[in-house]
Protein backbone atom coordinates (compact mmCIF):
# COMPACT_ATOMS: atom_id res chain seq x y z
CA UNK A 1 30.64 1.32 -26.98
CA UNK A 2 28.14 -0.31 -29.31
CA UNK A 3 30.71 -3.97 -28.85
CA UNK A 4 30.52 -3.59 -24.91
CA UNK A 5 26.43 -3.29 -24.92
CA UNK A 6 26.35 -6.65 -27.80
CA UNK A 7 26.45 -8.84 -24.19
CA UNK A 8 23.90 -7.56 -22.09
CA UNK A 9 21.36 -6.55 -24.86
CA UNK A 10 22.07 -10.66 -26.07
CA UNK A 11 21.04 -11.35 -22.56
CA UNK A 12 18.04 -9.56 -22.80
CA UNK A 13 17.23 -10.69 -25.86
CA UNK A 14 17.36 -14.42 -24.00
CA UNK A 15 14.98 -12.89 -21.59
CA UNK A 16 12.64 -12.20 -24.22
CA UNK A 17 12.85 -15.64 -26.31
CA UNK A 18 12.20 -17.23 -23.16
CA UNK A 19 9.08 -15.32 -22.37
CA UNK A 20 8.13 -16.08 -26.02
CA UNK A 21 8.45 -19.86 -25.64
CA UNK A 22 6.64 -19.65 -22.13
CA UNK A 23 3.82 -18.37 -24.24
CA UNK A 24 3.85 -21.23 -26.47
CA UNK A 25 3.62 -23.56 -23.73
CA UNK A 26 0.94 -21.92 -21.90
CA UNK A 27 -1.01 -22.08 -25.24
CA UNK A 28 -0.36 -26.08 -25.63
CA UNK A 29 -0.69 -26.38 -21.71
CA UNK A 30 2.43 -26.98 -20.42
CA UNK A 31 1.64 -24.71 -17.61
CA UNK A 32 4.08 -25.79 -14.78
CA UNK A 33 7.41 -25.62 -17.89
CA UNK A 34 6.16 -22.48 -18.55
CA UNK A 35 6.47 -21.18 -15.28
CA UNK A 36 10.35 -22.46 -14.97
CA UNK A 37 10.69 -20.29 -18.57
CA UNK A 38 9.46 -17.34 -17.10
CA UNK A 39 11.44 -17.95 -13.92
CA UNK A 40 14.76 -18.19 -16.02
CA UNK A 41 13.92 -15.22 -17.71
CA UNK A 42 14.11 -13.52 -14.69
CA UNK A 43 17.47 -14.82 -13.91
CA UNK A 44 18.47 -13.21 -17.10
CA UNK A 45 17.07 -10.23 -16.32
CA UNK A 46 18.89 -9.45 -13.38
CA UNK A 47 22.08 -10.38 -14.81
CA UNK A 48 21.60 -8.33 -17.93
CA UNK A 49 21.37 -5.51 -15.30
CA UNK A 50 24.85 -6.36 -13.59
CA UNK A 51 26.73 -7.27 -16.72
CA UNK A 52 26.08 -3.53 -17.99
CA UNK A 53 26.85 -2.39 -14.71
CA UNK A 54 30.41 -4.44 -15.07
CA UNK A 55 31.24 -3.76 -18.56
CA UNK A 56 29.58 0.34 -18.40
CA UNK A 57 27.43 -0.26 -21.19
CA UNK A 58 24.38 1.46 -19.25
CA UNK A 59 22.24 3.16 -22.09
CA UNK A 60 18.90 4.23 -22.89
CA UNK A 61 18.83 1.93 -25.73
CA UNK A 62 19.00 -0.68 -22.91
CA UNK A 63 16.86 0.44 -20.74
CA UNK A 64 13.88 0.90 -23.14
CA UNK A 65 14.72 -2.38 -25.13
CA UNK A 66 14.60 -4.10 -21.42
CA UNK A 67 11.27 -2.46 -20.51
CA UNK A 68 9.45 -3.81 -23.78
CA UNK A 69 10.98 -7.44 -22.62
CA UNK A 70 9.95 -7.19 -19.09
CA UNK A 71 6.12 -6.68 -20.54
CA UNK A 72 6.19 -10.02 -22.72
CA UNK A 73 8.10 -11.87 -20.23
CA UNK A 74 6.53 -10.71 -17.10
CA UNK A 75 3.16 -9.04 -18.27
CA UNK A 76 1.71 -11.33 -20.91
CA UNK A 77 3.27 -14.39 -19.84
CA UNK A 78 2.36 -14.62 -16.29
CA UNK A 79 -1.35 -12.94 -17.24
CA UNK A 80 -1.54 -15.29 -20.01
CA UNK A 81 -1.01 -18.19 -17.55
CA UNK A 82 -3.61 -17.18 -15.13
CA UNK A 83 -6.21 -16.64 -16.83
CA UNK A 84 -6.18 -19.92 -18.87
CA UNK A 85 -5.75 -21.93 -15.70
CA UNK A 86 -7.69 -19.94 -13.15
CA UNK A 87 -9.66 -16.78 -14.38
CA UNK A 88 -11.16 -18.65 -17.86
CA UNK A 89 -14.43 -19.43 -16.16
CA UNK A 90 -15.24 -15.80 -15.60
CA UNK A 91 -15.70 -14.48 -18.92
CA UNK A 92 -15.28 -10.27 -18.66
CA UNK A 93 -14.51 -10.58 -14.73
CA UNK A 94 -11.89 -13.24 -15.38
CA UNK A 95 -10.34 -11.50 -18.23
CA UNK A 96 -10.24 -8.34 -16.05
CA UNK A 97 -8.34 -9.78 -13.59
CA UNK A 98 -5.96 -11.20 -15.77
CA UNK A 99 -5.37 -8.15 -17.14
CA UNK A 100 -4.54 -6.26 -14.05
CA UNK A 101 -0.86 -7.67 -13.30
CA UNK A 102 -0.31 -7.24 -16.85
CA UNK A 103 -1.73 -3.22 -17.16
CA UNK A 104 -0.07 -2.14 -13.99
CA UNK A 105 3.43 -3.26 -14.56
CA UNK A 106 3.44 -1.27 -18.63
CA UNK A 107 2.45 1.39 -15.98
CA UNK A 108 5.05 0.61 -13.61
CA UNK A 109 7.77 0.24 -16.21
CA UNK A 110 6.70 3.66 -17.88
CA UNK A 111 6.97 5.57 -14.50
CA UNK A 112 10.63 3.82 -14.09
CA UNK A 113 12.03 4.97 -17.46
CA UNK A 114 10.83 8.57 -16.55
CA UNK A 115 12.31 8.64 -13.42
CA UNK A 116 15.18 6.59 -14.51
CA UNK A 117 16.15 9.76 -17.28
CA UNK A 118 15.99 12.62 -14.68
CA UNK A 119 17.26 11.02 -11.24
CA UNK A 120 18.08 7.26 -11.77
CA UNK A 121 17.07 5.05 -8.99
CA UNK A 122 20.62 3.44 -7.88
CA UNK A 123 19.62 1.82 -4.38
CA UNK A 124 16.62 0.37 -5.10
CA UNK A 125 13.04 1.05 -7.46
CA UNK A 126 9.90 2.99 -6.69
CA UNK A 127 6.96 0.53 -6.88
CA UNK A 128 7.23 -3.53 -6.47
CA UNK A 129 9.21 -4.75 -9.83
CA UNK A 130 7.52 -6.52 -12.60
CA UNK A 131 10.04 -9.35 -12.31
CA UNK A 132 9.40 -9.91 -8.66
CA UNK A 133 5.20 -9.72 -9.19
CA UNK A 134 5.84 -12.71 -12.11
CA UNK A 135 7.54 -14.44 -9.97
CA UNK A 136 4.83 -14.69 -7.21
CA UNK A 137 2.61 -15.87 -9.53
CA UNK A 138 4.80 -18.43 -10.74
CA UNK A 139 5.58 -19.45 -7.50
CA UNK A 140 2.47 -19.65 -6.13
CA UNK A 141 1.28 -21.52 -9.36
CA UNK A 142 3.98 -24.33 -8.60
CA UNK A 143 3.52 -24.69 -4.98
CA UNK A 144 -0.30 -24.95 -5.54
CA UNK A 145 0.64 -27.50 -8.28
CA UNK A 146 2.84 -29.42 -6.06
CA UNK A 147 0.43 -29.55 -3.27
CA UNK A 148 -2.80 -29.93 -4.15
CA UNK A 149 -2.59 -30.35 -8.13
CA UNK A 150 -5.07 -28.38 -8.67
CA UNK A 151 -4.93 -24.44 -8.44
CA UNK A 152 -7.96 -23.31 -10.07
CA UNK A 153 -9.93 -23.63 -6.91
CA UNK A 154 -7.24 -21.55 -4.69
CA UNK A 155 -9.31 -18.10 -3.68
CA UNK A 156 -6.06 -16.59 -2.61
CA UNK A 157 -5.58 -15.56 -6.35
CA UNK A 158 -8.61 -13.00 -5.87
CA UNK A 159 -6.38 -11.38 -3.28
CA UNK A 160 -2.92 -12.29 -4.55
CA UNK A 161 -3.29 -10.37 -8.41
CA UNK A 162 -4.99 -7.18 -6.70
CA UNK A 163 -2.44 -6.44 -3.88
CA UNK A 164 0.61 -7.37 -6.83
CA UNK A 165 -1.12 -4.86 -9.02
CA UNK A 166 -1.59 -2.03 -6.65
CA UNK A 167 2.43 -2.52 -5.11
CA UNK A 168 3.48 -2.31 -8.68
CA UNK A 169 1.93 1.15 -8.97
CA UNK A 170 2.11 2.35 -5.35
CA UNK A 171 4.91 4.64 -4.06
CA UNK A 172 6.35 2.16 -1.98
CA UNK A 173 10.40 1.55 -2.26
CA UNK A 174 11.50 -1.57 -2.59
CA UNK A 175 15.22 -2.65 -2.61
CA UNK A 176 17.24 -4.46 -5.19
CA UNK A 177 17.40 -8.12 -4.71
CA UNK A 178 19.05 -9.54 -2.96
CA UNK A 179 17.74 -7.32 0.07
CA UNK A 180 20.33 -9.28 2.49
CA UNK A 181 23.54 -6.60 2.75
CA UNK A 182 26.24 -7.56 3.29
CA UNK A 183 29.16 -5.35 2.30
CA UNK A 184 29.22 -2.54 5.02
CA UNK A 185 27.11 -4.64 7.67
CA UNK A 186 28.11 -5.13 11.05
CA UNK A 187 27.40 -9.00 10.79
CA UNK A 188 28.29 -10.11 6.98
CA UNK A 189 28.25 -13.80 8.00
CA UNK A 190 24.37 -13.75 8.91
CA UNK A 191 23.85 -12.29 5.30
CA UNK A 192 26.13 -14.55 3.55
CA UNK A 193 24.47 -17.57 5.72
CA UNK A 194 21.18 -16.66 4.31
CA UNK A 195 21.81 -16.50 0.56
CA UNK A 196 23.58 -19.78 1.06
CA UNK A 197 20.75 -21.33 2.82
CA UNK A 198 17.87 -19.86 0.14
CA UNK A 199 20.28 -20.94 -2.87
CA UNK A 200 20.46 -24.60 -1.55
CA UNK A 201 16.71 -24.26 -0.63
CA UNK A 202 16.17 -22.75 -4.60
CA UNK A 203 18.23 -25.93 -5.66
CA UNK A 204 16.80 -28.92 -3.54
CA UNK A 205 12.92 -27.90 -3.75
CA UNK A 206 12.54 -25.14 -5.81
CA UNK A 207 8.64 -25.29 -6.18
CA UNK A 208 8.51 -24.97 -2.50
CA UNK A 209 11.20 -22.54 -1.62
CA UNK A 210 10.10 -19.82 -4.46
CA UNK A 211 6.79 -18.50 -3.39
CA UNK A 212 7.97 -18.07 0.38
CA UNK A 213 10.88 -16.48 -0.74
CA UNK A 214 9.26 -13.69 -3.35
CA UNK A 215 6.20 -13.12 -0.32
CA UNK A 216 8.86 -12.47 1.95
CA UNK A 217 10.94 -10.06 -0.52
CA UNK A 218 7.06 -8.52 -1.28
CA UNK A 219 6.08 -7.88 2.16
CA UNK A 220 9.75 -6.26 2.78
CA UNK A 221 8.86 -2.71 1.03
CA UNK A 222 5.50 -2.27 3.32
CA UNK A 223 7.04 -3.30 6.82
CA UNK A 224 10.07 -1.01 5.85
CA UNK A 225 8.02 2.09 5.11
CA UNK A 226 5.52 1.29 8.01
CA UNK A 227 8.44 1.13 9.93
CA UNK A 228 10.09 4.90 8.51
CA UNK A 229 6.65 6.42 9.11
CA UNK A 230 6.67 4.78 13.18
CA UNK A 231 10.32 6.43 13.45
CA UNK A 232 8.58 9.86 12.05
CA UNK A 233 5.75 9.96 14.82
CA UNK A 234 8.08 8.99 17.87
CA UNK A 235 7.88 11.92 20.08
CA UNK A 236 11.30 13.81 20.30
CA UNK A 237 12.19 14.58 23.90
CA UNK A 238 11.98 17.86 24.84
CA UNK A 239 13.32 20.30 27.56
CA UNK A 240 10.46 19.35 29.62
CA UNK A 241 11.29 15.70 29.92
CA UNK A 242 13.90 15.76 30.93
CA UNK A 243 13.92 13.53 34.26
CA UNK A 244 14.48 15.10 37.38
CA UNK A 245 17.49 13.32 38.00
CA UNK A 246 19.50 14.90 34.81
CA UNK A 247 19.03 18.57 36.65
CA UNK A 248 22.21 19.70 37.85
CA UNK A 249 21.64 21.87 41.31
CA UNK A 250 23.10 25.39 41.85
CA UNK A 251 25.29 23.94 44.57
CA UNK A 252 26.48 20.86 42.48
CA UNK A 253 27.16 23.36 39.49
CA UNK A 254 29.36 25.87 41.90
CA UNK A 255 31.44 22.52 43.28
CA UNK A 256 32.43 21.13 39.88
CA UNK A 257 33.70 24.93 39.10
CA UNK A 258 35.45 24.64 42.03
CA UNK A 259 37.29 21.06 40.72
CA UNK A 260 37.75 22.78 37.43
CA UNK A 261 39.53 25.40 39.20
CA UNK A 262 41.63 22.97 41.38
């Protein structure tokens, strides 16, 4: 038991060195490397996941060891990083803001280990991940970077660390990543099309292709439960409209006994 849970707890213990050393390199400003840590963390965060899953080592050691690693790696890290490039200036307000991402995913991750104990959340999580809000930031970070060089002046981050803050806490389901299916779908080509396209994307421009690609994933637990609730209030048809058409006449009922009969 204890041999089979030494490789995905190493793993996670990767994930948390990295978010360590992103730390250090926020502090000596070396934002954009820190970014790519955090963003490898979260690589080996999701495969800590699926190597437990493969070898059965699924505990509650685990799962509490991975929560305190998510909130250096993808709390203080990424909150860190904002507010010494962007929020600084603002004294209390900036530090406030900072804080958000960071105080709504221990939240987040708190709610997930309680619900995790009594009813554990195999198709997908309750609330946008922790991972997936770092990564926004550190997506939209780099692409800033890349394009303008600058991001401090980018007031899309006074919208961008509210909304990640209240989907971390919301009720809103999101899937596991990738959200593409593919076993069990109809068309398993269009899904295996698109993971090949994103991972070249990811490979030849990954400061471009990352921010796109974690708004999209983001925006994916809203339009799904907006579309749920539109199902809910379509009107069921009743009795009453039925068309005209659909009523079968005394005299066409009496002739198809008559065929059944025959």
């Amino acid at each position: 038991m204890y041999k089979k849970a030494m490789l995905p707890n190493t793993i996670t213990i990767g994930n948390l060195f990295l978010g360590f050393y992103a730390i250090l390199e926020i502090c000596q400003g070396n934002y954009t490397k820190a970014c790519w840590f955090i963003v490898i963390a979260a690589i080996l965060d999701g495969l800590d996941g699926l190597v437990a899953r493969l070898v059965h080592s699924d505990s509650k050691f685990g799962m509490e060891i991975d929560s305190l690693v998510d909130v250096v790696s993808f709390g203080v890290a990424p909150a860190l990083l904002i507010y010494m490039t962007v929020f600084k200036p603002l004294g209390i307000i900036g530090i406030t803001l900072a804080f958000l991402p960071l105080l709504a995913g221990a939240l987040r991750l708190a709610r997930y280990n309680l619900i995790s104990i009594s009813s554990p959340q195999k198709k997908g999580f309750i609330g946008l991940p922790l991972p997936s809000s770092a990564l926004v930031i550190v997506g939209f970070y780099v692409y800033i970077h890349n394009l303008h060089g600058s991001v401090a002046n980018q007031p899309l981050w006074f919208s961008i660390i509210p909304a990640l803050s209240l989907l971390m806490i919301s009720p809103i389901p999101y899937r596991r990543m990738p959200v593409v299916r593919i076993h069990g779908s109809k068309y398993p080509w269009i899904g295996v099309s698109i993971l090949i396209i994103t991972a070249f994307l990811m490979i030849w421009k990954p400061a471009y292709t990352l921010f796109p690609l974690m708004l999209t994933y983001v925006i994916t637990g809203p339009i799904e439960i907006l579309t749920v609730q539109l199902r809910k209030l379509r009107p069921q048809q009743s009795e009453d409209d039925v068309p005209e058409t659909s009523i079968i006449s005394p005299r066409q009922s009496s002739r198809r006994s008559r065929r059944r009969k025959r």
